[in-house]
N, C-alpha and C. Protein backbone atom coordinates (compact mmCIF):
# COMPACT_ATOMS: atom_id res chain seq x y z
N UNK A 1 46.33 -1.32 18.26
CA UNK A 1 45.87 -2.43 19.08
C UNK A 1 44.44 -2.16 19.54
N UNK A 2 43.42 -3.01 19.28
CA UNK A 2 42.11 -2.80 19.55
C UNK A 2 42.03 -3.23 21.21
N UNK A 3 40.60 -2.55 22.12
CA UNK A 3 40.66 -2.22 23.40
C UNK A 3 39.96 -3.45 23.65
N UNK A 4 40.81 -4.33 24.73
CA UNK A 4 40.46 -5.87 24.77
C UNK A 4 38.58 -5.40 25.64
N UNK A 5 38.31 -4.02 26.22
CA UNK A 5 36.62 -4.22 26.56
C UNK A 5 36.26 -4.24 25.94
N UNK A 6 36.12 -3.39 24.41
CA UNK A 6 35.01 -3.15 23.60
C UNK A 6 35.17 -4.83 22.84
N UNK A 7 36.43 -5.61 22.81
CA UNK A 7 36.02 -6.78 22.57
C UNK A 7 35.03 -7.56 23.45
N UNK A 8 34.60 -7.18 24.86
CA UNK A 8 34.23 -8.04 25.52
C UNK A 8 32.84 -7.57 25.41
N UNK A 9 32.49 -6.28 25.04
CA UNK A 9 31.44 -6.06 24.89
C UNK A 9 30.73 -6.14 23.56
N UNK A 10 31.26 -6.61 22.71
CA UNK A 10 31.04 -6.79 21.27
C UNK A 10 30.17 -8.35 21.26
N UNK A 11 31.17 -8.70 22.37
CA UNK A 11 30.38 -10.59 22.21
C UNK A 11 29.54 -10.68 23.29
N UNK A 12 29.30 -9.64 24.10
CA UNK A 12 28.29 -9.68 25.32
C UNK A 12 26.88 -9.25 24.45
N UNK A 13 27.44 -8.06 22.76
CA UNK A 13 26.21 -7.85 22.43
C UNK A 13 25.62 -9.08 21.40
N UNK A 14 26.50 -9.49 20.99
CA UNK A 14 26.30 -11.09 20.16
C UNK A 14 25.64 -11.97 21.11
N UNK A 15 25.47 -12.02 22.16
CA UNK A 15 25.02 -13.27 23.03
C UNK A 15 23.87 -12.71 23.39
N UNK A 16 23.98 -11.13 23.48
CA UNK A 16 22.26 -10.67 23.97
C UNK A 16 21.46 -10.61 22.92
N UNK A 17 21.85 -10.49 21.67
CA UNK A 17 20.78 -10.38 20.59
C UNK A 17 20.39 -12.17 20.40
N UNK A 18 21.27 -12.71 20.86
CA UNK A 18 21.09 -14.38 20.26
C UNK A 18 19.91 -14.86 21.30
N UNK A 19 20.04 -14.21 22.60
CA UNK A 19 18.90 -14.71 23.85
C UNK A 19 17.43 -14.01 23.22
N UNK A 20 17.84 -12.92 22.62
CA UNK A 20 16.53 -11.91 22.65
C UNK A 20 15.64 -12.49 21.69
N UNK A 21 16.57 -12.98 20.34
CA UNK A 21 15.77 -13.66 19.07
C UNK A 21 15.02 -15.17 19.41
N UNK A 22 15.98 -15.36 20.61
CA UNK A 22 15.59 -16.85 21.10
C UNK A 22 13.64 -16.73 21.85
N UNK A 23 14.05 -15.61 22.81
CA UNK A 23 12.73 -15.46 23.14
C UNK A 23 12.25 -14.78 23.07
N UNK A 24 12.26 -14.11 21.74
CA UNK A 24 10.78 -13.27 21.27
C UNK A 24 10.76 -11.71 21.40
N UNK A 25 12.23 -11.60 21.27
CA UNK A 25 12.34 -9.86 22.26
C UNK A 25 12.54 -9.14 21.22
N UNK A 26 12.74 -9.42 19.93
CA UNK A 26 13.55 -9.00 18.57
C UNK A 26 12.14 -8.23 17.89
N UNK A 27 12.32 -6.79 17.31
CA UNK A 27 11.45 -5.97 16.76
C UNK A 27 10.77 -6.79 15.85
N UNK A 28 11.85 -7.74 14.74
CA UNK A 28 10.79 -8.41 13.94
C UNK A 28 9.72 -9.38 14.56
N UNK A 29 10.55 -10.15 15.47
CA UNK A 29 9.59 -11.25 16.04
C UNK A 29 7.81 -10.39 16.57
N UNK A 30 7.96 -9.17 17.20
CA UNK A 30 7.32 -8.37 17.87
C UNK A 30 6.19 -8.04 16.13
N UNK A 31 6.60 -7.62 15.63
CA UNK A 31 5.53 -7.44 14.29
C UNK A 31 5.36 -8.38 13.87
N UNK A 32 5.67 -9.37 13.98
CA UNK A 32 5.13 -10.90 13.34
C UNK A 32 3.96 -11.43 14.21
N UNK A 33 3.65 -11.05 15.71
CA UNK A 33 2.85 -10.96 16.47
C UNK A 33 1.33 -11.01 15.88
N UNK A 34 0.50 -11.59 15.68
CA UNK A 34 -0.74 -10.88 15.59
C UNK A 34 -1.70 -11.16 16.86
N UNK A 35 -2.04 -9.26 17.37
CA UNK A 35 -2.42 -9.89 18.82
C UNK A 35 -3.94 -10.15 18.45
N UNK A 36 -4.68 -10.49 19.29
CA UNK A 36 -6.06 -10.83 19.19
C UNK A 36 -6.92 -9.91 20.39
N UNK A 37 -8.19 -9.57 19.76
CA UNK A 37 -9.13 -8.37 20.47
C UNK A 37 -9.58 -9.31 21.35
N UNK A 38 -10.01 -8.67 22.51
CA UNK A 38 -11.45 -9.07 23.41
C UNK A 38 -12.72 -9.61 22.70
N UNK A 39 -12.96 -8.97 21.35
CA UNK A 39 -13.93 -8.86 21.28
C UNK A 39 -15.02 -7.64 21.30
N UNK A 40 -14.36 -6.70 21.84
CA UNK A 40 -15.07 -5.18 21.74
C UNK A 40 -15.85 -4.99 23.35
N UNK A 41 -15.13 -5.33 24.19
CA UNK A 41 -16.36 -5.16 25.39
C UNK A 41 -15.55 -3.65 26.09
């Protein structure tokens, strides 16, 4: 019989990766980034 927390935490981690991709928190999203310089000052 599987442990009804690690079910609850299985879909707590499904819902946090789904918020994170949503806003921008996800490693790929983060290298898809291109940041932009000052300018050199």
């Amino acid at each position: 019989m599987k442990n009804p927390a690690l079910q609850v935490q299985a879909e707590a981690e499904r819902t946090f990766l789904q918020f994170a991709a949503r806003f921008g928190l996800t490693p790929s999203y983060l290298q898809s980034i291109r940041w932009r310089g000052d300018g050199g000052s």
